[in-house]
C-alpha atoms as a PDB file:
ATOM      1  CA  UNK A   1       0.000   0.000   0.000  1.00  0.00           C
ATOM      2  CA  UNK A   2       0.979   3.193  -0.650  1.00  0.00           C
ATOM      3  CA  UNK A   3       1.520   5.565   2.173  1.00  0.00           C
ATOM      4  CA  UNK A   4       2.914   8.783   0.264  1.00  0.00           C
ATOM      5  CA  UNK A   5       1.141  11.861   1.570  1.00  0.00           C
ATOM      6  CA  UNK A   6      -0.102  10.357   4.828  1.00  0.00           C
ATOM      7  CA  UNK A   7       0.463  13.294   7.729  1.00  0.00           C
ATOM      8  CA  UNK A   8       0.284  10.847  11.058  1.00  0.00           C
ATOM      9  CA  UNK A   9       2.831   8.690  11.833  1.00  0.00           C
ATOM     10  CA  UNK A  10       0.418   6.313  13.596  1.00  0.00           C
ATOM     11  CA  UNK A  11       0.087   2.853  11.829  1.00  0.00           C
ATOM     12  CA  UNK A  12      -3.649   2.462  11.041  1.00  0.00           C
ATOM     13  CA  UNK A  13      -5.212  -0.926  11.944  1.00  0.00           C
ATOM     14  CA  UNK A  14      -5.552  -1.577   8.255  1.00  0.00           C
ATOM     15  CA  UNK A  15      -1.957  -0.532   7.425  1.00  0.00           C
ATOM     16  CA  UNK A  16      -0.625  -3.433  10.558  1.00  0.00           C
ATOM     17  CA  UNK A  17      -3.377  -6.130   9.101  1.00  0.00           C
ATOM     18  CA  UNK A  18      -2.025  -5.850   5.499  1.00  0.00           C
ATOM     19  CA  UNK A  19      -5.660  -5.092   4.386  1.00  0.00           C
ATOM     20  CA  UNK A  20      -6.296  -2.004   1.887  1.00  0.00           C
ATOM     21  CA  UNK A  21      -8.059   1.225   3.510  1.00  0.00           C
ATOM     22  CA  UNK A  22     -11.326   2.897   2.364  1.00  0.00           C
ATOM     23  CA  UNK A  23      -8.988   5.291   0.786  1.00  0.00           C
ATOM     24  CA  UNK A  24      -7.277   2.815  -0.983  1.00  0.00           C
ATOM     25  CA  UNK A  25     -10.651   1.634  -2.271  1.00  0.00           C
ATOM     26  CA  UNK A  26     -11.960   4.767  -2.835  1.00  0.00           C
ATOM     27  CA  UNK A  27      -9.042   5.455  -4.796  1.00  0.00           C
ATOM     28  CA  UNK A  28      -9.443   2.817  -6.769  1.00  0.00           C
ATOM     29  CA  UNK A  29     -13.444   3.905  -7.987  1.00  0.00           C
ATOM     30  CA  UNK A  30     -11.932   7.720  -9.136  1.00  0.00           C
ATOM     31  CA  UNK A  31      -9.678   5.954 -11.112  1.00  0.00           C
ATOM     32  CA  UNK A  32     -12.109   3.660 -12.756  1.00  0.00           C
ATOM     33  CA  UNK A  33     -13.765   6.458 -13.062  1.00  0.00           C
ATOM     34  CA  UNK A  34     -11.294   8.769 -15.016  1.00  0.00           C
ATOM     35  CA  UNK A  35     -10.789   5.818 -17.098  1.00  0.00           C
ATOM     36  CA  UNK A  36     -14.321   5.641 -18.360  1.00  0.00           C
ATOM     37  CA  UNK A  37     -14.583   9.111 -18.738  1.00  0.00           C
ATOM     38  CA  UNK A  38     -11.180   9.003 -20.805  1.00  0.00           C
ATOM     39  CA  UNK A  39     -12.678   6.072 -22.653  1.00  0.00           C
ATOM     40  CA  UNK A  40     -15.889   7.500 -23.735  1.00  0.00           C
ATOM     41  CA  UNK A  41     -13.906  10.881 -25.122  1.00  0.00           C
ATOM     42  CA  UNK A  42     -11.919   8.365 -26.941  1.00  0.00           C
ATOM     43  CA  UNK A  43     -14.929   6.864 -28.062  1.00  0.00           C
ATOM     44  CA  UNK A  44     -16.454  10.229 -29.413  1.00  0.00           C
ATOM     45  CA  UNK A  45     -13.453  10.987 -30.909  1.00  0.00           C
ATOM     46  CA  UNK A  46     -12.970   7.657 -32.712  1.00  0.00           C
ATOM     47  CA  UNK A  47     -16.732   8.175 -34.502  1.00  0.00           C
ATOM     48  CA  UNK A  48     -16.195  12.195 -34.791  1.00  0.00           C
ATOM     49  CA  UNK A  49     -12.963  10.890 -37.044  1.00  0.00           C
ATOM     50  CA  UNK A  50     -14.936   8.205 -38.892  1.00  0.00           C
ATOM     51  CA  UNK A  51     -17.157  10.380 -39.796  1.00  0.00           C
ATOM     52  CA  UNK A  52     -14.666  12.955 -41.001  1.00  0.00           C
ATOM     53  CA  UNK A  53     -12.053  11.345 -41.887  1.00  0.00           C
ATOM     54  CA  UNK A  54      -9.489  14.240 -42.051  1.00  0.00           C
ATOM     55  CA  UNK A  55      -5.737  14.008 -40.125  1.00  0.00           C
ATOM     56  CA  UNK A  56      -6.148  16.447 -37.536  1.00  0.00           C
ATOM     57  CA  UNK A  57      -9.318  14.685 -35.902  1.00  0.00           C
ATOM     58  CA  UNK A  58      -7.323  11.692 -36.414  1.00  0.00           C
ATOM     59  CA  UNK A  59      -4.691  13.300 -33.844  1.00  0.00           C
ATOM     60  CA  UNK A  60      -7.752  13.874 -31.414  1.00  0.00           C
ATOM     61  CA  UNK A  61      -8.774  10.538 -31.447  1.00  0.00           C
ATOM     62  CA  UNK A  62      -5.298   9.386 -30.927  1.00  0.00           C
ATOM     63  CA  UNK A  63      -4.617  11.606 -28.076  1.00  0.00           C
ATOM     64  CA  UNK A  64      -7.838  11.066 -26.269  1.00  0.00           C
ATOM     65  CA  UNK A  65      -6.859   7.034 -26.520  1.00  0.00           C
ATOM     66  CA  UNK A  66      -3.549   7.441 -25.345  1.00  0.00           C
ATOM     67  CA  UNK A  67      -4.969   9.175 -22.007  1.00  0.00           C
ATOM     68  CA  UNK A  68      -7.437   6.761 -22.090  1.00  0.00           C
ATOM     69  CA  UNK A  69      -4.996   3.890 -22.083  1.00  0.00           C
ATOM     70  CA  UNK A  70      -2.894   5.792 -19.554  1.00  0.00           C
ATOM     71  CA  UNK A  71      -5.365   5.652 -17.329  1.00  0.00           C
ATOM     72  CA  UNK A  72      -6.212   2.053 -17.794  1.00  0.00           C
ATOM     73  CA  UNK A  73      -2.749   1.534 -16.655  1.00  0.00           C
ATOM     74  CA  UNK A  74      -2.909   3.965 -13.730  1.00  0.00           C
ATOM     75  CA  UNK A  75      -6.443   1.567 -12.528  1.00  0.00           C
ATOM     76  CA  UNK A  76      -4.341  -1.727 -13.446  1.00  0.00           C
ATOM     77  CA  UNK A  77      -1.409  -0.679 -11.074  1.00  0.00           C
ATOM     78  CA  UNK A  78      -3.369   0.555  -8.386  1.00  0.00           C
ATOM     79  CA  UNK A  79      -5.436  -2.285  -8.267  1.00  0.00           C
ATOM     80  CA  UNK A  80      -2.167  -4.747  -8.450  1.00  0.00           C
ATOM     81  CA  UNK A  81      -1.065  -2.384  -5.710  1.00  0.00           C
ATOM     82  CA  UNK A  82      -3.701  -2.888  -3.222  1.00  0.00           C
ATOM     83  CA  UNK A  83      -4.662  -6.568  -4.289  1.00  0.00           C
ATOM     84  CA  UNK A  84      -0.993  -7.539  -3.006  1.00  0.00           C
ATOM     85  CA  UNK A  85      -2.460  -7.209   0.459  1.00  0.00           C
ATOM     86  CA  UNK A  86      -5.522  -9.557  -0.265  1.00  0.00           C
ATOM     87  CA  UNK A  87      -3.343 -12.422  -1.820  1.00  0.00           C
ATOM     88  CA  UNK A  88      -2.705 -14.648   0.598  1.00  0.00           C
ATOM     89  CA  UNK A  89      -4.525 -12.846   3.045  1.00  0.00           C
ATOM     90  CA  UNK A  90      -8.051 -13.961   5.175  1.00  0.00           C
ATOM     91  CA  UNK A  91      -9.882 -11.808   2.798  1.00  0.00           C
ATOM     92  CA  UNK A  92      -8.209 -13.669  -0.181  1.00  0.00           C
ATOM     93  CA  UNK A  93     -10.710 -15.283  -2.229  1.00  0.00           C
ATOM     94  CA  UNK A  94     -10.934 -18.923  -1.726  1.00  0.00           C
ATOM     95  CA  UNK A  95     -10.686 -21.465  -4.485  1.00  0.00           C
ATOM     96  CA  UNK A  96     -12.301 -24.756  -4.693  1.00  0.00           C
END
């Protein structure tokens, strides 16, 4: 877990069980969040180009992807982040 930015000192119980915060999770919604908003721009973009097919819309649509995929890979580390806690964990999923 990630603990930049934190002002006290003071180990939370969450922090000395291993287990992700509310923040964490929380953390992890906005940035689902930002990526669906990034991916739905993307998405406009993509059609608005189809539609018009002329080179500078083209450079929209690729910009508004690449932040799109950025934040798909901001979600996917985050989520790797905090899931390192669960593995192995009692909250770990069980398999049959």
């Amino acid at each position: 877990m990630k603990t930049e930015g934190r002002v006290s000192s003071k180990r939370t119980d969450h922090e000395r069980l291993g287990r992700p915060s509310v923040a964490d999770y929380a953390l992890l919604e906005e940035l689902g969040y930002v990526r669906r908003e990034a991916q739905a721009e993307a998405n406009m973009a993509y059609k608005d180009w189809r539609e018009h097919p002329i080179g500078e819309r083209y450079v929209v649509y690729r910009a508004a992807q690449d932040r799109a995929d950025a934040a798909q890979d901001q979600l996917a580390n985050w989520a790797d982040e905090i899931g390192r806690d669960l593995r192995g964990g009692s909250l770990a999923l069980q398999t049959s």
